[in-house]
Structure formats: structure tokens, C-alpha cells
PDB file of N, CA and C in Angstrom:
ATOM      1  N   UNK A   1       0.851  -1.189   0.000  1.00  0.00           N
ATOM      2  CA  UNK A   1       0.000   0.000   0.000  1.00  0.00           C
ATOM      3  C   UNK A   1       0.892   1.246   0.000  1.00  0.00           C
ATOM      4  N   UNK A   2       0.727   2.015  -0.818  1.00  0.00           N
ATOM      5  CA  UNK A   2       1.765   3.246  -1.137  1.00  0.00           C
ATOM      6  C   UNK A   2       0.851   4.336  -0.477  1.00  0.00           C
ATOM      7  N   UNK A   3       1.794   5.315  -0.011  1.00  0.00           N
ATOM      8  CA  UNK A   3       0.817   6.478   0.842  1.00  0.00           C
ATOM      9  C   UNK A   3       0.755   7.893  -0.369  1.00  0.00           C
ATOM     10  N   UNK A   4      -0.338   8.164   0.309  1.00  0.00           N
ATOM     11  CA  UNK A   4      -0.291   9.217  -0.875  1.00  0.00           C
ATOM     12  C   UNK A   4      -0.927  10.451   0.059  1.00  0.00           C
ATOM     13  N   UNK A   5      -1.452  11.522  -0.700  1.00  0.00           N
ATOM     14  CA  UNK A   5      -1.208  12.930  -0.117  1.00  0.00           C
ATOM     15  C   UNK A   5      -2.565  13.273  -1.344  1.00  0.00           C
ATOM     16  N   UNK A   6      -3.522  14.475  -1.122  1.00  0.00           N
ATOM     17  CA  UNK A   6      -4.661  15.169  -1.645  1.00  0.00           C
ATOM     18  C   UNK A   6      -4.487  16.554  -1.492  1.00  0.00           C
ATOM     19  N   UNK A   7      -3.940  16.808  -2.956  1.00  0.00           N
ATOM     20  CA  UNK A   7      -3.998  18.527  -3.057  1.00  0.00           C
ATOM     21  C   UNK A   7      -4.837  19.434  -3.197  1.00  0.00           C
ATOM     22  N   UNK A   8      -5.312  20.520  -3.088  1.00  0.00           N
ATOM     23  CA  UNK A   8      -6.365  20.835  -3.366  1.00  0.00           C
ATOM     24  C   UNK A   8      -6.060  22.832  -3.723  1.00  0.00           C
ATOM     25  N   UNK A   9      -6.333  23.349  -5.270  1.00  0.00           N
ATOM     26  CA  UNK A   9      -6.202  24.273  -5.609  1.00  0.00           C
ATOM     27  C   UNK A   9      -6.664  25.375  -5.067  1.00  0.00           C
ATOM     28  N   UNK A  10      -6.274  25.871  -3.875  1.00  0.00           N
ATOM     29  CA  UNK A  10      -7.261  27.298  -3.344  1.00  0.00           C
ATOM     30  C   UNK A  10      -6.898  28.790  -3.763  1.00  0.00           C
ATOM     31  N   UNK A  11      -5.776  28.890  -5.085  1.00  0.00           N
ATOM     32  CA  UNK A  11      -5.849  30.391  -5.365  1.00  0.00           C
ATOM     33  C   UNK A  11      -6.032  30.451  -6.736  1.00  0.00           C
ATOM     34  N   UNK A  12      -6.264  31.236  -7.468  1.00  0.00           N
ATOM     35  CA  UNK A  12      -6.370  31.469  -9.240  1.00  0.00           C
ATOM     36  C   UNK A  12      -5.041  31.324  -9.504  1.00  0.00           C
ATOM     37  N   UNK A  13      -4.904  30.826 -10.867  1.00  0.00           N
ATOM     38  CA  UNK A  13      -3.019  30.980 -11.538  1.00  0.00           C
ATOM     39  C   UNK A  13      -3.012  32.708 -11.940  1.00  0.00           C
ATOM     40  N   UNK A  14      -4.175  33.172 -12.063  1.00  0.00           N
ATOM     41  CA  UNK A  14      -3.633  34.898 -13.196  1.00  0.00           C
ATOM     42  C   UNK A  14      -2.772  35.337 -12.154  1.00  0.00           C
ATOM     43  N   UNK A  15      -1.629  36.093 -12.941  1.00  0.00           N
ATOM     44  CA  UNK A  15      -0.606  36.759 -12.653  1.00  0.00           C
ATOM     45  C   UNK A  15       0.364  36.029 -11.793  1.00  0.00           C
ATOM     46  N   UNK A  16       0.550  33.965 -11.862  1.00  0.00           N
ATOM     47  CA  UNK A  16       1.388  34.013 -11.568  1.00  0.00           C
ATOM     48  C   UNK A  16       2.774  33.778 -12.273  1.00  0.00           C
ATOM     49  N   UNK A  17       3.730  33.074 -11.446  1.00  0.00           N
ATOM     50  CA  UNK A  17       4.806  32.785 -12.850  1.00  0.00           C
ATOM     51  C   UNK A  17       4.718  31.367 -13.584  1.00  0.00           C
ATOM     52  N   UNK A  18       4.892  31.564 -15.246  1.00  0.00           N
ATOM     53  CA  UNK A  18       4.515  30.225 -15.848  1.00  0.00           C
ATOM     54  C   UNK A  18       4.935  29.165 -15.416  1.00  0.00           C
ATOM     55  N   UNK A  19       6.355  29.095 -14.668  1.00  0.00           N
ATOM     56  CA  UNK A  19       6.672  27.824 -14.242  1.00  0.00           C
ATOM     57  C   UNK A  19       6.056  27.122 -12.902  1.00  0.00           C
ATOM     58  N   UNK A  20       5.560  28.002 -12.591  1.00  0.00           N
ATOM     59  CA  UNK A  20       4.348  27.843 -11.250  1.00  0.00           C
ATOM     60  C   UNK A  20       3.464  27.083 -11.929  1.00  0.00           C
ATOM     61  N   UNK A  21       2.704  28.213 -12.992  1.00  0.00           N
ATOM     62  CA  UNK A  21       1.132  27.451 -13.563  1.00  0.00           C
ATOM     63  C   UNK A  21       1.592  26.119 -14.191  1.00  0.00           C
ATOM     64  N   UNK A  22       2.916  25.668 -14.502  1.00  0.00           N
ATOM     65  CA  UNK A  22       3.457  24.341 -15.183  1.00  0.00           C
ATOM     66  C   UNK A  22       3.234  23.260 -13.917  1.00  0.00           C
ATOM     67  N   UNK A  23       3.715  24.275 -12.985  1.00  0.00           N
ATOM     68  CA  UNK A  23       3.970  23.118 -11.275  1.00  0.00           C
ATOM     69  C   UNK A  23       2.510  22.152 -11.104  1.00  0.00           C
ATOM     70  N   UNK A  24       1.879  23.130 -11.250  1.00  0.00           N
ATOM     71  CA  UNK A  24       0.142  23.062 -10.554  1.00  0.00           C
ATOM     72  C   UNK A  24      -0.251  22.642 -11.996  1.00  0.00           C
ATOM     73  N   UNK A  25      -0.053  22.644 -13.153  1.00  0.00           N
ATOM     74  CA  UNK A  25      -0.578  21.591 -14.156  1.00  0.00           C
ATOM     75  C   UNK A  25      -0.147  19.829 -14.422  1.00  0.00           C
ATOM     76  N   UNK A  26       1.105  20.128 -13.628  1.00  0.00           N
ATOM     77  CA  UNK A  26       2.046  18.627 -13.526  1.00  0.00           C
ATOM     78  C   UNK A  26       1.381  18.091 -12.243  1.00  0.00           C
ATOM     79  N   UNK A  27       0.597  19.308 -11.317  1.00  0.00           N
ATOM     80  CA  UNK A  27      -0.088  17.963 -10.046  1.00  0.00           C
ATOM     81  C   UNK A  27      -1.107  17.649 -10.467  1.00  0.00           C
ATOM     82  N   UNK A  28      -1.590  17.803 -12.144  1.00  0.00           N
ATOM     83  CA  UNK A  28      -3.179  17.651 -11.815  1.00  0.00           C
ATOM     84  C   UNK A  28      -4.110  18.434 -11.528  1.00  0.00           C
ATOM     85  N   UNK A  29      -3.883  19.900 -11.474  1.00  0.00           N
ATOM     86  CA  UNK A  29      -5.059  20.548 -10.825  1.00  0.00           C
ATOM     87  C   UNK A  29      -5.257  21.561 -12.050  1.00  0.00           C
ATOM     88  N   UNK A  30      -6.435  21.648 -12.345  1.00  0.00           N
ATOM     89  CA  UNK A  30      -7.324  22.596 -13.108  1.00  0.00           C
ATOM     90  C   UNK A  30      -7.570  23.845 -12.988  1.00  0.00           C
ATOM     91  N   UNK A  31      -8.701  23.565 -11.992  1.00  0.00           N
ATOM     92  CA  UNK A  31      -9.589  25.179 -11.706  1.00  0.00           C
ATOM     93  C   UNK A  31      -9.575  24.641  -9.872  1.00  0.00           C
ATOM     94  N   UNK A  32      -9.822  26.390  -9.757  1.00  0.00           N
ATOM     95  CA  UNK A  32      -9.949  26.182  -8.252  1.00  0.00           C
ATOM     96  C   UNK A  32     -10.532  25.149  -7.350  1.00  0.00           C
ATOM     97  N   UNK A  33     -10.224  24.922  -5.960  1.00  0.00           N
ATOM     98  CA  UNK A  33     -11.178  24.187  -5.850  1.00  0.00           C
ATOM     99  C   UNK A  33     -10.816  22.521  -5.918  1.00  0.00           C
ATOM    100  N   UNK A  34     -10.262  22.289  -7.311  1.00  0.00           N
ATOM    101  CA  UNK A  34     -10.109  21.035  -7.573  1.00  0.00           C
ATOM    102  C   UNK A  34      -8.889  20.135  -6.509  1.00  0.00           C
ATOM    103  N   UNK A  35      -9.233  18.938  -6.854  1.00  0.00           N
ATOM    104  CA  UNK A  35      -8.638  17.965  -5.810  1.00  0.00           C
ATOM    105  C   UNK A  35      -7.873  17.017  -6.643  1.00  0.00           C
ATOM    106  N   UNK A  36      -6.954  16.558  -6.337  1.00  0.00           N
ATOM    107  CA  UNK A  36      -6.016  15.295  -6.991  1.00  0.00           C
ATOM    108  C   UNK A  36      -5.291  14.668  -5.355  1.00  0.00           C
ATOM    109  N   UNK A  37      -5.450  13.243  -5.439  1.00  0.00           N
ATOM    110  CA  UNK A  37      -4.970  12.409  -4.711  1.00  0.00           C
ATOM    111  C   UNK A  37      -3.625  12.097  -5.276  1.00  0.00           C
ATOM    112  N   UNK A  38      -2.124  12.472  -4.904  1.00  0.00           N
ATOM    113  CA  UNK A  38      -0.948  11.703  -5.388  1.00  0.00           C
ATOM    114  C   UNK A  38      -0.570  10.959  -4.669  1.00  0.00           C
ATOM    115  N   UNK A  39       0.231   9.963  -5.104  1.00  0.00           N
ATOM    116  CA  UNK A  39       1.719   9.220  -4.517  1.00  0.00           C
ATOM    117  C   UNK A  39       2.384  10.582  -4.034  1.00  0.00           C
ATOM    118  N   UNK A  40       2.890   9.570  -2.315  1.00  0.00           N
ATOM    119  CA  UNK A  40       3.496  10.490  -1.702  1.00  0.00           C
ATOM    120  C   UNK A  40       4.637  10.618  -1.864  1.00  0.00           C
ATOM    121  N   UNK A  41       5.710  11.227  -2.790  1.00  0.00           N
ATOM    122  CA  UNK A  41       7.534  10.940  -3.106  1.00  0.00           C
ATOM    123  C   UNK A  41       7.987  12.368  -3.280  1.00  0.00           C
ATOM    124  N   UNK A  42       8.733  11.957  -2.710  1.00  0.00           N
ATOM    125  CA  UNK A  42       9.543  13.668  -2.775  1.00  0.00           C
ATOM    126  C   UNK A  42       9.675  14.698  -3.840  1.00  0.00           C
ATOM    127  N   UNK A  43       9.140  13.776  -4.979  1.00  0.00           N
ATOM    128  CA  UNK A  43       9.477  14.912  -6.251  1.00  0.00           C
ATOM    129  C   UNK A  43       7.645  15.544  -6.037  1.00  0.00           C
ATOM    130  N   UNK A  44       6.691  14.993  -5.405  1.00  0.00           N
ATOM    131  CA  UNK A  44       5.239  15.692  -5.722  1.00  0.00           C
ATOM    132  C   UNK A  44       5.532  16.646  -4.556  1.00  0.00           C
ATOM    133  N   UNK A  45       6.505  16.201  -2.872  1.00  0.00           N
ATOM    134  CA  UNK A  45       6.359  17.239  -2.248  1.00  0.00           C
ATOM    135  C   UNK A  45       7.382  18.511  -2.935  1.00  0.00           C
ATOM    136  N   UNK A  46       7.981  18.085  -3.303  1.00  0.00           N
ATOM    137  CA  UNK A  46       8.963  19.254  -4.048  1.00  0.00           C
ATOM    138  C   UNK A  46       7.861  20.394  -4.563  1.00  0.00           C
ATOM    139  N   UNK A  47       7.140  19.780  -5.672  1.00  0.00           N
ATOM    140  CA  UNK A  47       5.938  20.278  -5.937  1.00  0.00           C
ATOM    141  C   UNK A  47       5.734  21.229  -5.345  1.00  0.00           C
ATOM    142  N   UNK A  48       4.942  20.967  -4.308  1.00  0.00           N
ATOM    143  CA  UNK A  48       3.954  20.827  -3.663  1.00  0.00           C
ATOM    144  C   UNK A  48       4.131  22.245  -2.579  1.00  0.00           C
ATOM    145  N   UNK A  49       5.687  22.287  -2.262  1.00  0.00           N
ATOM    146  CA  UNK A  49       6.278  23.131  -1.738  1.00  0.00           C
ATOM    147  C   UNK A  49       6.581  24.396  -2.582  1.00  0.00           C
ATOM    148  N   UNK A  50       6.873  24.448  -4.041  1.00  0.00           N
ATOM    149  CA  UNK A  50       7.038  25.097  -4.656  1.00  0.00           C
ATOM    150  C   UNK A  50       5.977  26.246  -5.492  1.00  0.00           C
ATOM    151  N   UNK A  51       4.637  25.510  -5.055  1.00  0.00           N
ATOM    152  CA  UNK A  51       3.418  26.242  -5.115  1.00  0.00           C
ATOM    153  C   UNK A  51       2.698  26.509  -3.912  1.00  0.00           C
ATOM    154  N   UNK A  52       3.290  26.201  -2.524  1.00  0.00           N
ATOM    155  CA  UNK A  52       2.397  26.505  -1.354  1.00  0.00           C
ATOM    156  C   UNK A  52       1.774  27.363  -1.332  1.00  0.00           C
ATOM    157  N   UNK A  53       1.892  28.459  -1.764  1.00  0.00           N
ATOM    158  CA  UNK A  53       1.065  29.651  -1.664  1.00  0.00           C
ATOM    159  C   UNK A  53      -0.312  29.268  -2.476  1.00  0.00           C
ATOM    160  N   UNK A  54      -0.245  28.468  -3.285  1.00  0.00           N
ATOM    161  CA  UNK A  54      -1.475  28.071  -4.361  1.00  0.00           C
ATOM    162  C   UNK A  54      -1.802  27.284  -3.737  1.00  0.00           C
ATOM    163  N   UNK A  55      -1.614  26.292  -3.122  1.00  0.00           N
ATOM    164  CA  UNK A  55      -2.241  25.059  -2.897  1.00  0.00           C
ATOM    165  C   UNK A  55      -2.615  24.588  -1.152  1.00  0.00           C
ATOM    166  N   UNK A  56      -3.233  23.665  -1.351  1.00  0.00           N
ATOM    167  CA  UNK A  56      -3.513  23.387   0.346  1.00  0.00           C
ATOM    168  C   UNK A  56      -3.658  21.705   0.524  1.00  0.00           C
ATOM    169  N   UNK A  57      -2.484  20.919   1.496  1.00  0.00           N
ATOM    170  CA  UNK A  57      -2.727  19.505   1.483  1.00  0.00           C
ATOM    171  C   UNK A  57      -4.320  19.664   2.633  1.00  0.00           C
ATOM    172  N   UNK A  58      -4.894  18.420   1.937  1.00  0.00           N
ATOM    173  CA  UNK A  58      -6.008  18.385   2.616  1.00  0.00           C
ATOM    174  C   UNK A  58      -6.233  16.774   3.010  1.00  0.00           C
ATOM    175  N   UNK A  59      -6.820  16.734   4.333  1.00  0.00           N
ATOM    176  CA  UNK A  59      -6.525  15.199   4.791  1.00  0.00           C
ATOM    177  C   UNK A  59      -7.756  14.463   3.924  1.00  0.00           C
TER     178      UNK A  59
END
């Protein structure tokens, strides 16, 4: 059983930087709001960290 982690999009992409809106298109997430369940491995928290301001882990 592999552990995994649920992101969830809580700010708009306008005005941020493209390699951001690339970050948050490589987790899966769309439009606000939206949710994606990943595998938990250091390259999604890398992620994950790299858009904190956009995003919110949610249990």
C-alpha cells in the first residue's frame, strides 16, 4: 500500500509565474477548488512546496 497525499487548488493561476502554472498543471489541478490524490515521493512534495502559496494539502 503506497501512501499518498490530496492537493487541493485554493488560489487562481492569473498573474502568476509560468513555471508555477506548469507546477500546478504537472499535479493535476485545473480550476480552483479542484482535488487530486498523489503518490506520496519527494518529487510531488517538491511540488507541492514550490506552489504553497497556491495550494492546500487536505486530509
Amino acid at each position: 500500500m503506497t501512501k499518498t497525499v490530496k492537493v487541493q487548488l485554493v488560489k487562481g493561476l492569473i498573474g502568476t509565474r509560468e513555471d508555477h502554472r506548469a507546477t500546478v498543471r504537472g499535479l493535476g489541478l485545473r480550476r480552483v477548488n479542484s482535488v487530486r490524490e498523489l503518490q506520496d515521493t519527494p518529487s510531488v512534495r517538491g511540488m507541492i512546496n514550490k506552489v504553497s502559496y497556491l495550494v492546500k494539502v487536505v486530509a
